[in-house]
Protein backbone atom coordinates (compact mmCIF):
# COMPACT_ATOMS: atom_id res chain seq x y z
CA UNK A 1 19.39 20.48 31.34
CA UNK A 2 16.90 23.32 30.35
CA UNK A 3 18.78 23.91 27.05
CA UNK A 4 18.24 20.13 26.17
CA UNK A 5 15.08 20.60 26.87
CA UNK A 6 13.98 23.48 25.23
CA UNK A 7 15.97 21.47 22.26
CA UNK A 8 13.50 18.69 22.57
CA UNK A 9 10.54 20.71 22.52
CA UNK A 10 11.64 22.49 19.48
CA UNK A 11 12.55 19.57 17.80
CA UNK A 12 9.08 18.18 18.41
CA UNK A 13 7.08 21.08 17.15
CA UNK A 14 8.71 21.26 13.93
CA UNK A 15 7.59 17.35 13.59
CA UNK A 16 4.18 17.90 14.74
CA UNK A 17 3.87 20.94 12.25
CA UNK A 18 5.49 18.81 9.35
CA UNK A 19 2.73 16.08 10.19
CA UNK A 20 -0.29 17.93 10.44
CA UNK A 21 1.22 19.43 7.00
CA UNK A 22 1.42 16.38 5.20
CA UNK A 23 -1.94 14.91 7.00
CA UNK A 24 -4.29 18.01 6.33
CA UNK A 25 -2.41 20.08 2.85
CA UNK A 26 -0.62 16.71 1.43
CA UNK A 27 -3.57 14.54 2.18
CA UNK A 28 -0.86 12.10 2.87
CA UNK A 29 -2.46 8.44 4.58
CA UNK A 30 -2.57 7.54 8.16
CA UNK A 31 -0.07 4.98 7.36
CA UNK A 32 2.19 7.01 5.59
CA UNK A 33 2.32 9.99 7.60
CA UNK A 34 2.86 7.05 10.85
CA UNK A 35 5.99 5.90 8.69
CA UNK A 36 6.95 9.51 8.33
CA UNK A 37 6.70 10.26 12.14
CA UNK A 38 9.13 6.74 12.93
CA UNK A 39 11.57 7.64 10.39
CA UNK A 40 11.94 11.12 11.72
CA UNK A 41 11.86 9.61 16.04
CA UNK A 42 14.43 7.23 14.64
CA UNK A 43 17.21 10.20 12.92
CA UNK A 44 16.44 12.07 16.32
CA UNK A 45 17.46 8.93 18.86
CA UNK A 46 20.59 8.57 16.80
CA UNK A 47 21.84 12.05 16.78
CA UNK A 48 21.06 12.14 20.41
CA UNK A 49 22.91 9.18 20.90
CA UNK A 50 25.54 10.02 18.37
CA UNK A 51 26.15 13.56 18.29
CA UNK A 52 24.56 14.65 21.57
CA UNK A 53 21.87 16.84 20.25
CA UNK A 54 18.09 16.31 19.78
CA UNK A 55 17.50 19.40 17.99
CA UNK A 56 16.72 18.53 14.18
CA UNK A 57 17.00 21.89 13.18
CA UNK A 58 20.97 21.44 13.94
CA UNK A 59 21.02 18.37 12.35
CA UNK A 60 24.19 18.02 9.36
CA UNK A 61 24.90 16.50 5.88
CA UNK A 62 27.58 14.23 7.98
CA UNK A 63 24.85 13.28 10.66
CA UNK A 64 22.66 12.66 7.81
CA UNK A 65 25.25 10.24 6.39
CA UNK A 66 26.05 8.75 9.75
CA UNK A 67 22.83 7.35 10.19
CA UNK A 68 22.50 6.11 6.67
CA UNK A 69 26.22 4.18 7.02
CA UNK A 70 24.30 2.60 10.36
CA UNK A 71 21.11 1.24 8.68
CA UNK A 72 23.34 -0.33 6.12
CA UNK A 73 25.26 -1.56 8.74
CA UNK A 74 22.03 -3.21 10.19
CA UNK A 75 21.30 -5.31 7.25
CA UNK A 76 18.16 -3.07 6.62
CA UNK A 77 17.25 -2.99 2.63
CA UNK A 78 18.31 -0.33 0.54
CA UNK A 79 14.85 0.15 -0.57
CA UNK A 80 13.98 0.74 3.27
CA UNK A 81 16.81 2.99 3.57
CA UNK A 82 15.65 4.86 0.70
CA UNK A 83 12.30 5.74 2.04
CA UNK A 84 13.74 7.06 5.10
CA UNK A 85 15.76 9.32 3.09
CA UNK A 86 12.96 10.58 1.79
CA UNK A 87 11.30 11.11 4.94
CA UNK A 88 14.30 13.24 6.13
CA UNK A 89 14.58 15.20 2.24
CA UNK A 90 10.60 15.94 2.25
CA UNK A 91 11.01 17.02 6.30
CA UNK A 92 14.01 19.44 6.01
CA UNK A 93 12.33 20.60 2.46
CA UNK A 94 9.41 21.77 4.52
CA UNK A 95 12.08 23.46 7.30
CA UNK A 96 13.61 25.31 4.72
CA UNK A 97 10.14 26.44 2.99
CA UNK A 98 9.06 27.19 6.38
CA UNK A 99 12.34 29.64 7.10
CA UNK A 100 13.05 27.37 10.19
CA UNK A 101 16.58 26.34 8.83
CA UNK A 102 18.63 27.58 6.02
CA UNK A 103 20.11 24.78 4.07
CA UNK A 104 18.65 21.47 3.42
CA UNK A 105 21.35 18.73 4.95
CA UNK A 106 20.05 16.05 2.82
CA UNK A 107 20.30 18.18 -0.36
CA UNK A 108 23.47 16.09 -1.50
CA UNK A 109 22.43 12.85 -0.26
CA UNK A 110 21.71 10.53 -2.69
CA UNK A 111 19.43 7.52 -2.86
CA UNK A 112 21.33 4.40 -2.61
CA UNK A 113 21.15 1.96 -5.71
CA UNK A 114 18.47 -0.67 -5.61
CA UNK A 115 17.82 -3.60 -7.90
CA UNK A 116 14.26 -3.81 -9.30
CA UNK A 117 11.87 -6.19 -7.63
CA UNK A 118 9.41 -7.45 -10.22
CA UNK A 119 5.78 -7.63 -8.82
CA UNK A 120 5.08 -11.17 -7.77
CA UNK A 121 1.71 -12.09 -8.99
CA UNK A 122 -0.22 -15.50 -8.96
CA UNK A 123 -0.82 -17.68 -12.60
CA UNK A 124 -3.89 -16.83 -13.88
CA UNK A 125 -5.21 -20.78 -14.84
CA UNK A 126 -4.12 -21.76 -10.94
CA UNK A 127 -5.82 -19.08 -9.56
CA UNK A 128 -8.90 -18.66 -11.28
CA UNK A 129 -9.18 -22.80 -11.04
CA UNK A 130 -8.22 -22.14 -6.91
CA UNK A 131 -11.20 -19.51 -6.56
CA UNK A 132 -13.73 -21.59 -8.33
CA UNK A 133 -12.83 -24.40 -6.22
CA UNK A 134 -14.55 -25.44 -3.02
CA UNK A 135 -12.17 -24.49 -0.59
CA UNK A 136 -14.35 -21.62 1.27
CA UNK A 137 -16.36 -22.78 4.25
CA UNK A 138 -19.85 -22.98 4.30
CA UNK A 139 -20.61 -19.74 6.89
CA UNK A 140 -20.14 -16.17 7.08
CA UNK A 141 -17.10 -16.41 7.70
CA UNK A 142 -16.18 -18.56 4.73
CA UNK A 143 -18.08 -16.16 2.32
CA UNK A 144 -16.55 -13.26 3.84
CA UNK A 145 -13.33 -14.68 3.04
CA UNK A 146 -14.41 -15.53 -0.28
CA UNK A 147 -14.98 -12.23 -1.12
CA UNK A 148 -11.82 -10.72 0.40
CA UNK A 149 -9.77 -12.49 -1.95
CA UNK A 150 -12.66 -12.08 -5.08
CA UNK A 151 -12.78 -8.08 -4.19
CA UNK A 152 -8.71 -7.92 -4.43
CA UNK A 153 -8.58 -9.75 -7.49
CA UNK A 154 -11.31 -8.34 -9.31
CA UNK A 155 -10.83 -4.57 -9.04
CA UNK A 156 -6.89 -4.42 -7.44
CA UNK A 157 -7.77 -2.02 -4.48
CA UNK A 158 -5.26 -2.02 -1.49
CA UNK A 159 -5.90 -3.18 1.61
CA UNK A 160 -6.46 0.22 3.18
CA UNK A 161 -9.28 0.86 0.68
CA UNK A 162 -11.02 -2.53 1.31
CA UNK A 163 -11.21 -2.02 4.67
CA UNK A 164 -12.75 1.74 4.17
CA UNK A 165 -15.52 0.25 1.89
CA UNK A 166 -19.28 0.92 2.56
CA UNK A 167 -21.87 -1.19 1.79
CA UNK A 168 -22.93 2.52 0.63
CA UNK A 169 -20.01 2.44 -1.59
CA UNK A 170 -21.94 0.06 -3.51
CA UNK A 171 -23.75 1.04 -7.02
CA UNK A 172 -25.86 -2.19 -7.97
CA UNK A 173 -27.45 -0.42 -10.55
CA UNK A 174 -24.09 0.32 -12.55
CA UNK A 175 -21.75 -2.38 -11.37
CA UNK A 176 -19.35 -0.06 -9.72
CA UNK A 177 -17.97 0.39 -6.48
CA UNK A 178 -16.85 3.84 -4.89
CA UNK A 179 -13.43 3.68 -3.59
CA UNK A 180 -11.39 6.21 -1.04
CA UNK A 181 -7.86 5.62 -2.25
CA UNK A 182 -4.45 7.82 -1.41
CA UNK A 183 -4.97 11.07 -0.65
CA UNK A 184 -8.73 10.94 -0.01
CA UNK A 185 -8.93 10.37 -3.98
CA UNK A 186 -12.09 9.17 -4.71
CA UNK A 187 -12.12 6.76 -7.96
CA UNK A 188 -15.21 4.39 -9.64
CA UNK A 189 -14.39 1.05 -10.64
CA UNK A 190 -16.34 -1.31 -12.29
CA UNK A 191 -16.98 -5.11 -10.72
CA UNK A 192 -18.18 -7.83 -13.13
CA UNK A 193 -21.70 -9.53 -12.83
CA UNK A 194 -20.17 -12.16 -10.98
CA UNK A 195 -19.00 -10.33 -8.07
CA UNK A 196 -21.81 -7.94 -7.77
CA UNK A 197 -23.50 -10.98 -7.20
CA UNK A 198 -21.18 -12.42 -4.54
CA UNK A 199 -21.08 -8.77 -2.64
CA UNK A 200 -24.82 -9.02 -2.62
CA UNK A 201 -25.73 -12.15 -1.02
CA UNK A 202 -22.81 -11.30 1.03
CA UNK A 203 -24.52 -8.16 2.01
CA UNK A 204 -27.70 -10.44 2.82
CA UNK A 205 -26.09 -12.42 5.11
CA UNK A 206 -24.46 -10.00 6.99
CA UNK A 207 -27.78 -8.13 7.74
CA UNK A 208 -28.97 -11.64 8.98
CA UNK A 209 -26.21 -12.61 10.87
CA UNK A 210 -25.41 -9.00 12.73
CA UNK A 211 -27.98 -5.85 13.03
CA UNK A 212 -28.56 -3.99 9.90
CA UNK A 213 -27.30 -0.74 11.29
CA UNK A 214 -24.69 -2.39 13.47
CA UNK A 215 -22.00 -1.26 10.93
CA UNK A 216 -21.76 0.63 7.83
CA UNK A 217 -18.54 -1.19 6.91
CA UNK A 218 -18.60 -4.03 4.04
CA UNK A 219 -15.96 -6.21 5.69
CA UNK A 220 -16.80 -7.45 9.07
CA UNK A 221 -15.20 -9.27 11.55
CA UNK A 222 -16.88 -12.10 13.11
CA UNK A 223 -18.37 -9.96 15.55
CA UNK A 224 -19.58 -7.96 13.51
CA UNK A 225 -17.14 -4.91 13.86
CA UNK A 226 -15.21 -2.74 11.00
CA UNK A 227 -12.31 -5.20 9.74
CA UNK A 228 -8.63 -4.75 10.93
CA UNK A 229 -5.53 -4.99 8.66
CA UNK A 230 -4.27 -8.30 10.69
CA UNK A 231 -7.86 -10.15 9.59
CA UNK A 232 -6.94 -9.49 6.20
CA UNK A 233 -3.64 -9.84 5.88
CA UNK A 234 -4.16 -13.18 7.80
CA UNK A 235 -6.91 -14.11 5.78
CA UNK A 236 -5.48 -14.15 2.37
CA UNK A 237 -2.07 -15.70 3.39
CA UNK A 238 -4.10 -18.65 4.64
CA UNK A 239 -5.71 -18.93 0.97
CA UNK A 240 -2.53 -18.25 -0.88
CA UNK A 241 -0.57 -20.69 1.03
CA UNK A 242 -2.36 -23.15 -1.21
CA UNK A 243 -1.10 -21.62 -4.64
CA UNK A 244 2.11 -23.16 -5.89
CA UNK A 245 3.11 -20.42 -8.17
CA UNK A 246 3.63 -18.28 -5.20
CA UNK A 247 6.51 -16.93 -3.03
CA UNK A 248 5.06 -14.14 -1.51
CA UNK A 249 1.37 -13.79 0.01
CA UNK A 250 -0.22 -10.91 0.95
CA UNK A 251 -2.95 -8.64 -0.25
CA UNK A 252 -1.10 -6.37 -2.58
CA UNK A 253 0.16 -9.85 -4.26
CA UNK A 254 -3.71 -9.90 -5.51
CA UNK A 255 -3.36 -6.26 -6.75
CA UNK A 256 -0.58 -7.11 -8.87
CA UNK A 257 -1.96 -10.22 -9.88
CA UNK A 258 -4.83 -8.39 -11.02
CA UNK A 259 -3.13 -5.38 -12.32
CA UNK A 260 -0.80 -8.60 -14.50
CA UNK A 261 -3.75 -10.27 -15.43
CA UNK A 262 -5.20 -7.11 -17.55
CA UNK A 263 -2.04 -6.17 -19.05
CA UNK A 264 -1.54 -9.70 -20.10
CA UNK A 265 -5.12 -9.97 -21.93
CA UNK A 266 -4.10 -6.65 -23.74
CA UNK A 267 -5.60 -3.76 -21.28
CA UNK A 268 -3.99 -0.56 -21.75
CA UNK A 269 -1.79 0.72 -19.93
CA UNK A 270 -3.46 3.97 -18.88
CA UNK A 271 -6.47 2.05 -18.12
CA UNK A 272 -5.19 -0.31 -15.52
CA UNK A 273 -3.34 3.16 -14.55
CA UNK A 274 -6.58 4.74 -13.74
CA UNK A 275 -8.19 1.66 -11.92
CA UNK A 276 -5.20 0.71 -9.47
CA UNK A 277 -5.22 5.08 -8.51
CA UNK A 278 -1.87 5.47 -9.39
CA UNK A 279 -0.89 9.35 -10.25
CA UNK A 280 1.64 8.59 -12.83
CA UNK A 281 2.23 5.79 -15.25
CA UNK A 282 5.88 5.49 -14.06
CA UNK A 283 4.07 3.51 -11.26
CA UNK A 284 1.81 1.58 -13.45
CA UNK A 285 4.68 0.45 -16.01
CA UNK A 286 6.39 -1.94 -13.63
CA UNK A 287 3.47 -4.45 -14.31
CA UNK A 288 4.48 -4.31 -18.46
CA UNK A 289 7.49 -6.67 -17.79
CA UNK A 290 5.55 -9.82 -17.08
CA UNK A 291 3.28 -8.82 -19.84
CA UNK A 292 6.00 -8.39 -22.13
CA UNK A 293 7.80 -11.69 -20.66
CA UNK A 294 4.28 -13.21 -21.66
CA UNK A 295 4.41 -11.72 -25.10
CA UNK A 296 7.95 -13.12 -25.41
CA UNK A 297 6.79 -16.47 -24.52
CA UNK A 298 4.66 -16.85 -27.09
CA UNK A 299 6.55 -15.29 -29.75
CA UNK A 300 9.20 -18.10 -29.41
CA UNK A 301 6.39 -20.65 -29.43
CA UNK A 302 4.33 -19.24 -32.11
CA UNK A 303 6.84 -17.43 -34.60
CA UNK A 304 8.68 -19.39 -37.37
CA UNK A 305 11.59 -17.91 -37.33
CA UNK A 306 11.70 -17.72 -33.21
């Protein structure tokens, strides 16, 4: 009993150090290092179960395996699988860097085959026609709304981000908002007149409706609070439910609708790179298929010879 213990408490100060690593050096999001920290409880209620240790530091290439056999075995997506892979590869990578094991038992594990998922994104006519359209409520609550789904489409933040803006974050003077993204990465991006002018009388309202220092937050509940991810996950699925050209709805659907949208009008590439925060193009490039689907279109419409 005091051996499993000891094994337990071991086990859970090498997780705590790995978090804190990735919170504080990696800069790593709340929600990533939480998906970090269930993927690693998970591996350690298996082997205990399994293999009758709780001590990560013992933990095998053939536990490894083990568990990965038994998420397949669960129906759970290879793309799923593969991040918790990764959790256990960056985890034991930071062991072995630390001198708190000697070999790496995910080193010859590989990432399981996954077939590409194209971002689903909404059609440009249907949407910009459903936005202009009266479908928002005359209230707060209706304009809030309004510019939920406006802010998504017009600068393709995530939904962490949105909910981190500051009416602070605000530049009226140059059109640009201030945005917190991954890794406390701060990036500018530019709004049209348009919304500018929806944030502001947005802005307005709010000061009217709740007290002017009540909350430093741009997106509000209806009581006036900081926004939660449920309110606007909730929020745009009721608006998207209306779009036919949709499957999926949910806020990152606007980010690659917006992120489409640019490509498709002949943005470049690095561009849209810069304004979505990703760190690498590789991330960016998934977006030039339905641009170059587009292009394709209307090559065999336009071309003589198509």
């Amino acid at each position: 009993m005091t051996m499993l213990v000891l094994c337990v408490m071991r086990s859970s100060n090498m997780v705590d150090s790995f978090l804190k690593y990735i919170s504080f050096e990696k800069r790593y999001s709340k929600h990533t290092v939480q998906s970090y920290q269930n993927d690693l409880e998970q591996f350690q209620s298996y082997i205990c179960h399994h293999f009758k240790t709780e001590d990560l530091s013992q933990a095998t290439q053939l536990m490894v395996r083990s568990w990965i056999l038994s998420l397949m075995d669960s129906g759970i997506s290879s793309r799923t699988v593969n991040r918790k892979i990764a959790s256990l590869r960056s985890f034991f990578k930071f062991l072995v860097s630390r001198g708190q094991v000697t070999e790496n038992p995910t080193s010859k594990v590989r990432s399981l085959k996954t077939q590409k998922e194209l971002p689903s994104f909404a059609d440009e006519q249907e949407f910009s026609n459903y936005l202009n359209s009266d479908v928002f409520a005359d209230s707060f609550e209706g304009r809030r709304d309004q510019l939920i789904l406006e802010i998504f489409y017009g600068t393709g933040i995530r939904q962490a981000e949105l909910l981190g803006l500051k009416t602070s974050d605000l530049d009226e003077r140059n059109s640009t908002i201030k945005v917190l993204g991954k890794r406390n990465k701060e990036r500018i991006i530019p709004i049209s007149r348009s919304l500018l002018g929806l944030i502001e009388k947005y802005i307005h309202e709010k000061n009217h409706v709740f007290s002017h220092d009540q909350n430093s937050f741009l997106i509000v509940n209806n009581s006036g609070s900081q926004a939660y991810p449920m309110l606007i996950h909730r929020v745009v699925k009721k608006y998207l439910t209306d779009i036919s050209s949709l499957d999926k709805k949910s806020p990152h659907v606007l980010r690659h609708t917006f992120a489409t949208h640019l490509l498709n009008k002949g943005a470049d590439l690095n561009a849209v790179k810069d304004l979505l925060g990703h760190s690498s193009l590789a991330a960016t490039q998934v977006y030039t298929h339905n641009s170059l689907e587009k292009l394709k279109s209307v090559f065999d419409q336009a071309h003589p010879k198509a």
